[in-house]
Protein backbone atom coordinates (compact mmCIF):
# COMPACT_ATOMS: atom_id res chain seq x y z
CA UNK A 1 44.53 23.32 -5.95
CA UNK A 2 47.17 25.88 -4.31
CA UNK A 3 45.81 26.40 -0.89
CA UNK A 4 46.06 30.07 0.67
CA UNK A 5 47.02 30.84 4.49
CA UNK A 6 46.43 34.00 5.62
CA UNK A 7 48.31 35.28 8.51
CA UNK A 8 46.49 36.72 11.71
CA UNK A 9 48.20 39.05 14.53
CA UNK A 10 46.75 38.46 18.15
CA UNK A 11 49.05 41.32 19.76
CA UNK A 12 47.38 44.28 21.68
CA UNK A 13 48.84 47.69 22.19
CA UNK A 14 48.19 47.63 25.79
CA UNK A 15 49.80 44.80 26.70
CA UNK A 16 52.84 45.85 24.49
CA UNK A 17 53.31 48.89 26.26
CA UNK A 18 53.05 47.56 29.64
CA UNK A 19 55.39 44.78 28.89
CA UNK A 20 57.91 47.22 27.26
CA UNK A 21 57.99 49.68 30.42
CA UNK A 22 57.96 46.94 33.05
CA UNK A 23 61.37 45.28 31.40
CA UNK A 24 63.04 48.61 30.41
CA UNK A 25 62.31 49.35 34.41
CA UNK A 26 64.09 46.63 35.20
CA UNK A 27 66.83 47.25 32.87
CA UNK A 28 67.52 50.57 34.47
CA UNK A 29 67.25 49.10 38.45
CA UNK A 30 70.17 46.61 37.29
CA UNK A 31 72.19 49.06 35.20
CA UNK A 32 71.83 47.68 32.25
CA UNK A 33 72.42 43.57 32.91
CA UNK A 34 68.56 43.08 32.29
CA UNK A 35 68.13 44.47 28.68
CA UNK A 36 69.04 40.68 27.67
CA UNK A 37 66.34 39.02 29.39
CA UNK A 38 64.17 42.54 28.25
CA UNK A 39 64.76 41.31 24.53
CA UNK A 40 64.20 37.73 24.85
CA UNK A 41 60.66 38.56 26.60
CA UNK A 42 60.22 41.32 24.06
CA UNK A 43 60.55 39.23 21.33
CA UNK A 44 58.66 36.28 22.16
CA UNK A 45 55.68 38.37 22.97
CA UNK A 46 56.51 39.86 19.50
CA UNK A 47 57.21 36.57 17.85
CA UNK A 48 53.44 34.77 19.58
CA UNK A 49 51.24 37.73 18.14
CA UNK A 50 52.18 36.66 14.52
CA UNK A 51 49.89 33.75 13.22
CA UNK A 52 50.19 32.46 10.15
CA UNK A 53 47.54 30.06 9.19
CA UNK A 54 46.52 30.70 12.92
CA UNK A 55 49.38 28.93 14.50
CA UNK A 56 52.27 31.54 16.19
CA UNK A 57 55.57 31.60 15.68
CA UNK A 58 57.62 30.68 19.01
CA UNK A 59 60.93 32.02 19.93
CA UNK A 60 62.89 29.90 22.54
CA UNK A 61 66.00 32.14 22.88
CA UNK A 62 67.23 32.62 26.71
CA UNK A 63 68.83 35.74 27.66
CA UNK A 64 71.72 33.79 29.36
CA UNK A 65 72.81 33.01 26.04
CA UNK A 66 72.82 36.30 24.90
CA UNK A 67 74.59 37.66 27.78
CA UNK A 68 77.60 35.04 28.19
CA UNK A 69 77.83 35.69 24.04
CA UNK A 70 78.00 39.39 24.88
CA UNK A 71 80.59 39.17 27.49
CA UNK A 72 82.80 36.45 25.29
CA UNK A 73 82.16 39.15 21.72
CA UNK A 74 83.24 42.37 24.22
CA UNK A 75 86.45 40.84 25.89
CA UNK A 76 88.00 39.33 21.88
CA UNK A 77 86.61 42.87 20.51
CA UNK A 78 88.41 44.60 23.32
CA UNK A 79 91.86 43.03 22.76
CA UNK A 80 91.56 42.75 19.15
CA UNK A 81 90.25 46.46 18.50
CA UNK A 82 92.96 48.03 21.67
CA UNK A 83 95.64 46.25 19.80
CA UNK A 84 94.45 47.46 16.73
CA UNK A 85 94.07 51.12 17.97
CA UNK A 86 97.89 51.22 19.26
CA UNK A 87 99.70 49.76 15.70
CA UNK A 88 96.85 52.38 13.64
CA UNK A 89 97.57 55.27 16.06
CA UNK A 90 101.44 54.97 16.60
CA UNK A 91 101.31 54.01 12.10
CA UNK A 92 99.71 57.69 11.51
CA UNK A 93 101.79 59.23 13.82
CA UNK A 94 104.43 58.22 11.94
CA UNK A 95 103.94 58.38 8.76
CA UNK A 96 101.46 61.73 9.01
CA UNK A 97 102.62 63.05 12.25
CA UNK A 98 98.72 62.69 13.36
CA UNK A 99 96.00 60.38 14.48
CA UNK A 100 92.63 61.52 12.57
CA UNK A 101 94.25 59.02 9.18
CA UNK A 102 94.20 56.21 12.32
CA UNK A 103 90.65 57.35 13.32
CA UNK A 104 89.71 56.31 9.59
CA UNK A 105 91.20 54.01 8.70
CA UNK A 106 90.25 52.00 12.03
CA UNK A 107 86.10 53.35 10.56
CA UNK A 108 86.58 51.46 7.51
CA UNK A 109 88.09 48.23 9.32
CA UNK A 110 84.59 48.15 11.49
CA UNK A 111 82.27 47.65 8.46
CA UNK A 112 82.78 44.22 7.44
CA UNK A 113 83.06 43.84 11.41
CA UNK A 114 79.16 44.94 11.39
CA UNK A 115 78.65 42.76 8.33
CA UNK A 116 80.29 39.82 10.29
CA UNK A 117 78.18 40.12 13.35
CA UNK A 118 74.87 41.24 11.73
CA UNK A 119 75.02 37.58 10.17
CA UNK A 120 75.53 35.91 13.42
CA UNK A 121 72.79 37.47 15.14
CA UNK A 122 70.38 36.07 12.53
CA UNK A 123 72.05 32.89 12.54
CA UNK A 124 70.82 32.94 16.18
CA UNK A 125 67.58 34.57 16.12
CA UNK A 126 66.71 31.76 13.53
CA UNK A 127 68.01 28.69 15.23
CA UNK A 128 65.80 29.70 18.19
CA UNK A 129 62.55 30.23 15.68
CA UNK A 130 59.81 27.64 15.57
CA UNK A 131 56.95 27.53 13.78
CA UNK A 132 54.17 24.84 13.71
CA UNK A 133 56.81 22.99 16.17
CA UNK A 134 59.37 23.29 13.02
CA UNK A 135 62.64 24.92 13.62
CA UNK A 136 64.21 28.16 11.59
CA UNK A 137 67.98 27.87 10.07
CA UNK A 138 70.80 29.38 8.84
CA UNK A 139 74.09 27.86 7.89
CA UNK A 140 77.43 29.58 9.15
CA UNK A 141 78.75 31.38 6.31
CA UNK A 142 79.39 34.86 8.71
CA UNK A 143 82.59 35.13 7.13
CA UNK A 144 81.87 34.66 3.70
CA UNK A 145 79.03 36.97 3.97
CA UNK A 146 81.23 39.27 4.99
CA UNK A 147 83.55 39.03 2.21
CA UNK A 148 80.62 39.10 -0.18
CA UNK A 149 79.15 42.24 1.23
CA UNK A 150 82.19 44.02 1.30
CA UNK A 151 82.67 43.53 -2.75
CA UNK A 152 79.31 44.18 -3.21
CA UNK A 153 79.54 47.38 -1.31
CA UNK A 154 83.01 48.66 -3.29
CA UNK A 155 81.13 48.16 -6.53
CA UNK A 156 78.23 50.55 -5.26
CA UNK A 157 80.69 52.91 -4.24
CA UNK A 158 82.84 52.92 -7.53
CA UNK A 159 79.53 53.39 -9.32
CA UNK A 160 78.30 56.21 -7.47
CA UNK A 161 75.32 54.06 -5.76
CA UNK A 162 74.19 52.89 -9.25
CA UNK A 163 74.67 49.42 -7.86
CA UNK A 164 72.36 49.35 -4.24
CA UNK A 165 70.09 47.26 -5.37
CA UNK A 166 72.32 44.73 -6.81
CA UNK A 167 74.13 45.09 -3.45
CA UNK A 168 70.68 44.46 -1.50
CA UNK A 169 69.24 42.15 -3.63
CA UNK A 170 72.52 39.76 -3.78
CA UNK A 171 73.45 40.07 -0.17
CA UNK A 172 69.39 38.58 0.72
CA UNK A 173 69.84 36.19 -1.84
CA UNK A 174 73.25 35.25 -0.28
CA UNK A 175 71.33 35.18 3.43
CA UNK A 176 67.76 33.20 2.34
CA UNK A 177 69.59 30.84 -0.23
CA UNK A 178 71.29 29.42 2.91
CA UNK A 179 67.89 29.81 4.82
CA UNK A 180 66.34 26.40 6.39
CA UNK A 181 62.70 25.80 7.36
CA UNK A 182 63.18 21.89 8.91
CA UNK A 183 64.71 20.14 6.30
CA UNK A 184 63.66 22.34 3.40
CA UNK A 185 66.00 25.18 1.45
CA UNK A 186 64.18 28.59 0.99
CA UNK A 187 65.14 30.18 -2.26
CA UNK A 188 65.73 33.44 -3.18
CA UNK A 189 64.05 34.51 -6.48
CA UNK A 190 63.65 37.49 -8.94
CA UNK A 191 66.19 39.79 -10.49
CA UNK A 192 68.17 42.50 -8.81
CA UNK A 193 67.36 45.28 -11.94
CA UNK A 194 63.42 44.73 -10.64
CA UNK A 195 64.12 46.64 -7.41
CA UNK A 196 66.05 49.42 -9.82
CA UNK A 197 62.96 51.19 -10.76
CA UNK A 198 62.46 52.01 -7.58
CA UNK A 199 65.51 52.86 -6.04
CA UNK A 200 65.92 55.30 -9.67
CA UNK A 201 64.29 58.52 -7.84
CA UNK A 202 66.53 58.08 -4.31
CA UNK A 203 69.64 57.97 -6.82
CA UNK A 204 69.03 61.06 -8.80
CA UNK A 205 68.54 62.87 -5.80
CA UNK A 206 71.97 61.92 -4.48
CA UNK A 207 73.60 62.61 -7.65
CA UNK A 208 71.89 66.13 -7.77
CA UNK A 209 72.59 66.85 -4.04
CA UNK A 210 76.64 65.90 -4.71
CA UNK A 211 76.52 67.97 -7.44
CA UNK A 212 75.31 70.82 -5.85
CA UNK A 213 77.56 70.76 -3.13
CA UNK A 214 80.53 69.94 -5.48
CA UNK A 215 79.27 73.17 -7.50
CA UNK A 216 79.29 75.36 -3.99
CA UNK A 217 82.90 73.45 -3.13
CA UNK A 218 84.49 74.96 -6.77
CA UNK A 219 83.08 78.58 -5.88
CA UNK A 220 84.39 78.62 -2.77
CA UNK A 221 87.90 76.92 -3.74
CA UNK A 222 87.86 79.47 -6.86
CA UNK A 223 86.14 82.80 -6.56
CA UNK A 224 88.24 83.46 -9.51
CA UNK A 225 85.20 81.92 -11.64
CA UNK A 226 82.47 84.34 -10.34
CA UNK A 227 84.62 87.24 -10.84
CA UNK A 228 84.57 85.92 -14.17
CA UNK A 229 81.05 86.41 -14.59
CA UNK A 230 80.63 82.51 -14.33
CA UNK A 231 79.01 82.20 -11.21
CA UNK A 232 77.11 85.05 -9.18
CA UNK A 233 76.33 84.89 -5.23
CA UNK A 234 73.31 84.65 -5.38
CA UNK A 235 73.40 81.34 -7.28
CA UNK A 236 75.85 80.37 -4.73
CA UNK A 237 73.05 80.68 -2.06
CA UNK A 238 70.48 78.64 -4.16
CA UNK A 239 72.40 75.94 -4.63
CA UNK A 240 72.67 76.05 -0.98
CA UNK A 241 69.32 76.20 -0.36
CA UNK A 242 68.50 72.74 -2.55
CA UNK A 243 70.89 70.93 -0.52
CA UNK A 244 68.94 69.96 2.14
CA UNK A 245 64.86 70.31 0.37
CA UNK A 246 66.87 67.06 -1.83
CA UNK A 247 68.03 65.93 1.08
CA UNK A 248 64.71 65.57 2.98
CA UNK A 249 63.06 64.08 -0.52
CA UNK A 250 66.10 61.50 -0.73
CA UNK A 251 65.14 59.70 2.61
CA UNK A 252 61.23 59.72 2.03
CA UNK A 253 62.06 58.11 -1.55
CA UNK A 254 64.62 55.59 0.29
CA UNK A 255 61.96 55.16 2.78
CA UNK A 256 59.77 54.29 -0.08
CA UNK A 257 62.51 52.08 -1.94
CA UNK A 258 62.78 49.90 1.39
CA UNK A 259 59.06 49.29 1.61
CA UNK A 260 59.28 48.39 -2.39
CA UNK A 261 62.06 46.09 -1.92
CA UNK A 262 61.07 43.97 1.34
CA UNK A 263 57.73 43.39 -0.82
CA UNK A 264 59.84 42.53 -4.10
CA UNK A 265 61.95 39.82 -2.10
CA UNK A 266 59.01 38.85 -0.04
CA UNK A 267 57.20 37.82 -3.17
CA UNK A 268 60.08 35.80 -4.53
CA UNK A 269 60.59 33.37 -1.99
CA UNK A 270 59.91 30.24 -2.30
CA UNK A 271 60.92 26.86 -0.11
CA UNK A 272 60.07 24.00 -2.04
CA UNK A 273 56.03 24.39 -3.04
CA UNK A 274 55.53 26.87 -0.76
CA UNK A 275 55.94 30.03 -1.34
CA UNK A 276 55.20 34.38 -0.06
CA UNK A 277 52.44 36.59 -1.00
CA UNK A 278 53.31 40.23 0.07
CA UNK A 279 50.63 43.06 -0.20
CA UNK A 280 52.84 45.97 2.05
CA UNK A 281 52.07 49.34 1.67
CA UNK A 282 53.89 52.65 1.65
CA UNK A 283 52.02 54.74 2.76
CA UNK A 284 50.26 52.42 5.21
CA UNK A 285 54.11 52.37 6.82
CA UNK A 286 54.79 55.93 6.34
CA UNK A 287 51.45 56.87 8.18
CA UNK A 288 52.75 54.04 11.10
CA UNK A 289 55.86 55.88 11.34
CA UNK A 290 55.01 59.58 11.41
CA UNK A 291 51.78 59.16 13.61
CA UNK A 292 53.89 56.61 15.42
CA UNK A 293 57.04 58.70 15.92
CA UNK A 294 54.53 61.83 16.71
CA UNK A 295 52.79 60.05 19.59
CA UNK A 296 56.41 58.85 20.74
CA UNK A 297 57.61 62.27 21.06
CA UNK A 298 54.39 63.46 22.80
CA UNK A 299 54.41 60.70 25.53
CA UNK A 300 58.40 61.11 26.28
CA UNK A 301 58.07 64.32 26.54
CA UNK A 302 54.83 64.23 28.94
CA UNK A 303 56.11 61.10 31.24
CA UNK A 304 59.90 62.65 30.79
CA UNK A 305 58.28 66.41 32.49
CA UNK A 306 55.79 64.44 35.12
CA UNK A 307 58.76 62.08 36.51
CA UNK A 308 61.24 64.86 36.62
CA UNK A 309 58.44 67.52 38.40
CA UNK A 310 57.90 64.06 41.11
CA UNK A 311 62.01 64.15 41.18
CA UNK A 312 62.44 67.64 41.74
CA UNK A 313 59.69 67.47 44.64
CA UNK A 314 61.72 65.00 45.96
CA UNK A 315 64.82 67.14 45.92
CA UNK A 316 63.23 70.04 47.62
CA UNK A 317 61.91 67.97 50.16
CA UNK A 318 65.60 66.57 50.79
CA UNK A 319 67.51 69.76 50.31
CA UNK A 320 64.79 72.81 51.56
CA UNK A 321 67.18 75.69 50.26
CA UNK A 322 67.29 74.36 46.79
CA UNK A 323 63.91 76.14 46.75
CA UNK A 324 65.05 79.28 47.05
CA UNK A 325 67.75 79.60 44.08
CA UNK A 326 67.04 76.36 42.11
CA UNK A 327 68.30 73.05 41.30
CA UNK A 328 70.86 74.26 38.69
CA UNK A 329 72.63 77.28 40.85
CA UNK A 330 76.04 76.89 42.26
CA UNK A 331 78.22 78.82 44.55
CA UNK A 332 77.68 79.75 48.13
CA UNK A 333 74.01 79.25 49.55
CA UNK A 334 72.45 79.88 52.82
CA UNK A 335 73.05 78.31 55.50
CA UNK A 336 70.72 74.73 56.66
CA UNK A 337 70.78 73.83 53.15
CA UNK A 338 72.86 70.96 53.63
CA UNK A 339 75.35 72.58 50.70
CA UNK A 340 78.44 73.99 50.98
CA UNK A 341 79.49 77.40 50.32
CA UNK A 342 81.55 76.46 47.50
CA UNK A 343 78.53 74.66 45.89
CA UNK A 344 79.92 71.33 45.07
CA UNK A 345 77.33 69.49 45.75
CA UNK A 346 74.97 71.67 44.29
CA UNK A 347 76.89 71.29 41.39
CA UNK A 348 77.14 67.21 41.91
CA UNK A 349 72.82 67.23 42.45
CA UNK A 350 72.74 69.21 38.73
CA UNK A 351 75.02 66.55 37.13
CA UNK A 352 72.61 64.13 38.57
CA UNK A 353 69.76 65.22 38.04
CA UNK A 354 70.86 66.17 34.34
CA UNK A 355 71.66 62.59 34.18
CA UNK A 356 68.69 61.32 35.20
CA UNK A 357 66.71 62.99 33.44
CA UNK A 358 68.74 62.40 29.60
CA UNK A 359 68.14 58.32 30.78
CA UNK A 360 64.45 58.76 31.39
CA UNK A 361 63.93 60.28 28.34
CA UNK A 362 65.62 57.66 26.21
CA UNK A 363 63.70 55.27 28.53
CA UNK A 364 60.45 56.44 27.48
CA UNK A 365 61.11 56.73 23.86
CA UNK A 366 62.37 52.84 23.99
CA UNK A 367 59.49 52.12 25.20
CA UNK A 368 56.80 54.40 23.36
CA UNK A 369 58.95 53.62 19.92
CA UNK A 370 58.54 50.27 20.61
CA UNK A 371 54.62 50.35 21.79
CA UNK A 372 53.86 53.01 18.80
CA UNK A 373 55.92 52.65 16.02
CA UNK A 374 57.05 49.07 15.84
CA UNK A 375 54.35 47.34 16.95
CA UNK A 376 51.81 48.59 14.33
CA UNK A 377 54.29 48.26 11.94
CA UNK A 378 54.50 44.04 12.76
CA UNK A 379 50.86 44.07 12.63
CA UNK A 380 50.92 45.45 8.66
CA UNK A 381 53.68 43.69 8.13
CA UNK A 382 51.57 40.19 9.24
CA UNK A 383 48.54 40.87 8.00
CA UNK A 384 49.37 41.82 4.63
CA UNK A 385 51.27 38.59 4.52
CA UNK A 386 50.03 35.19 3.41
CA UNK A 387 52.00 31.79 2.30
CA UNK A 388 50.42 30.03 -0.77
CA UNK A 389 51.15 25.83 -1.29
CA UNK A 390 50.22 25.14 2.33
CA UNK A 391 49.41 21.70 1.30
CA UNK A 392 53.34 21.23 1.09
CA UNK A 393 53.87 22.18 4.27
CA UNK A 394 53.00 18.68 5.88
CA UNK A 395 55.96 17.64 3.76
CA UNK A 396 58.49 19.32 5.91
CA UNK A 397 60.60 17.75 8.57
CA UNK A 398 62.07 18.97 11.79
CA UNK A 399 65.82 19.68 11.35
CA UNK A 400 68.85 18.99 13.84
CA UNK A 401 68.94 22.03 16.23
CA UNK A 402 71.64 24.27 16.13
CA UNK A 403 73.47 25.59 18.92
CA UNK A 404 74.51 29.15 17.63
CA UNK A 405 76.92 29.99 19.83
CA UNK A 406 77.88 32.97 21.20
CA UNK A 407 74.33 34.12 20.84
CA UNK A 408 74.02 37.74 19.26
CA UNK A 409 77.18 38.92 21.38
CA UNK A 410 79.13 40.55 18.48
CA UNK A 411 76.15 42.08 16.91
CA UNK A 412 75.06 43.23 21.01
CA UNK A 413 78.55 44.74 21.31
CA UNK A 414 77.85 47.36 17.92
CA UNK A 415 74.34 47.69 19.24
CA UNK A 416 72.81 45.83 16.02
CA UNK A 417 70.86 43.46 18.40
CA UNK A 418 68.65 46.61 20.00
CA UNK A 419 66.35 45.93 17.80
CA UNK A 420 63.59 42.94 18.22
């Protein structure tokens, strides 16, 4: 008989958020140097509150690693992307006597760049992933994956997007087939044309949207075709006016076609007997995200006003006559202020204090986003999760550990390791 494990989540909200604002502090106190050791605590605490079967994952990464792979990915991106930038730039200039050709072209050589490291990082993030003492795998194919996504991704653009979910479902087969749990293969199952369906509504809104502005791009390049009677102005503005009503509907349908496919490929996994059981649902994660993303905004806003009020205070009490004209004014004050009368540093406090403010605001939304809106959304994302042929599992070894090198530092160095 096929047994069933369900999968708990221990995690608590409170203990999320004080965990997230404690290591963001620190992150801002050391300019920055922490937010590697932030992560790593992040996502064990992340990685302990899901429980399937009752046992939690473990993550053993060390945020040494990722900061010497960091510092090794910046200095080769550095020299390979400055040497880069001076053959593209001084190429454009002289072939079309400009730089914005160099500016694309230099675009385009940065996706399969993003492909490359995005591989990496979950090479890593699975070598240091236990479960039931059992470690995670991934063999190093970065560079074929690369090449593979980047033919998967002309094809989608040659067909006008008809071809996304052939591009997603072939680059996560491409990813799990080469997935390890100890000594046992996971497989990728199902067909690509099952997550079509529901990708069909996201790509009839792009078509109509491209049409529409491809209709207002012929008025305006030929007015000769209203004059003909072809075309009137006031059609003009309505096509406008759909433009961005199928806009909004295209990303709540994506939204929709990204819950749909994570539960597709969820369901088709297998690694040996065992095997996924994925009950997500859409508007379970759409409610997480705007109720999430609503409370977000609230508390940054609120913490954001009550630290810059206790920083302005602070100001006052530091520089009396700011109180009389206010923190922004420049040019010549009274005298005892401790400013100048050409208001330089009056001008130097606004920067500042402009400055300070823009990084506790995205402070607090790290941390709210992450307390709010992520958080919630692991705990769906566990609970309606559960592995079926758990009797197999005893027939699973442990596997050689693998060393990853380099850590995340490529995918750190695009900012595709921010997230846990």
């Amino acid at each position: 008989m096929t047994q069933l494990l369900k999968t708990e989540f221990e995690g608590r909200v409170g203990s999320t958020l004080r965990l997230s604002l404690w290591t963001a502090m620190l992150s801002v106190v050391t300019l920055g140097f922490y937010r590697f050791w932030m992560k790593t605590r992040l996502r064990r605490h992340f990685w302990s509150a899901v429980r399937p079967d009752g046992t939690p994952l473990e993550y053993v990464g060390k945020g040494i690693e990722k900061f010497t792979g960091f510092l090794i990915a910046l200095v080769v991106l550095a020299f390979l992307i400055g040497v880069l930038a001076l053959v593209l730039v001084y190429a454009s200039y002289a072939v079309f006597q400009g730089e914005l050709e160099a500016y694309l072209v230099a675009a385009l050589i940065a996706v399969p760049l993003i492909y490359f490291a995005s591989y990496r990082a979950k090479r890593y993030v699975y070598a240091r992933t236990r479960w039931r003492g059992i470690r995670f795998g991934l063999e190093p194919a970065a560079g074929k994956y690369t090449l593979h996504a980047m033919g998967h991704l002309l094809l989608t653009v040659l067909t006008l997007g008809f071809l996304w979910p052939r591009m997603t479902f072939k680059l996560e087969k491409f990813r799990t087939d080469r997935t390890f749990f100890g000594d046992q293969r996971l497989h990728q199952g199902g067909r690509w044309w099952g997550l079509a369906k529901s990708f069909l509504p996201t790509l009839v809104c792009i078509w109509l949207g491209l049409g529409l502005i491809g209709r207002v791009a012929f008025l305006e390049a030929g007015p000769q075709a209203t004059d003909s009677g072809f075309f009137s102005p006031s059609e003009q503005m309505q096509s406008l006016a759909f433009v961005p009503v199928l806009l909004l509907l295209g990303v709540f349908l994506y939204l929709r076609y990204r819950v749909v496919a994570l539960r597709y490929l969820a369901n088709h996994k297998t690694a040996g007997g065992v095997g996924l059981i994925s009950r997500l649902s859409f508007p379970r994660v759409l409610w997480i995200n705007i109720a999430g993303y609503t409370l977000t905004n609230i508390c940054t806003a609120i913490a954001t006003f009550v630290v810059g009020a206790a920083a302005s205070a602070v100001l006052v009490a530091v520089y009396p006559g700011l109180a009389d004209f206010g923190i922004f004014a420049s040019g010549a004050v009274t005298e005892g202020t401790g400013i100048s009368e050409e208001g330089m540093p009056s001008a130097g406090v606004s920067l500042a204090f402009g400055l300070f403010l823009y990084m506790t605001t995205l402070l607090f939304f790290a941390v709210f986003r992450q307390t709010f809106v992520l958080f919630p959304t692991w705990r769906h994302y566990a609970q309606t999760l559960s592995l079926t042929g758990g009797e197999h599992l005893a027939d699973i070894r442990q596997r050689d550990r693998d060393h990853a090198g380099q850590a995340e530092g490529m995918a750190e160095a695009f900012d595709l390791g921010a997230a846990i």
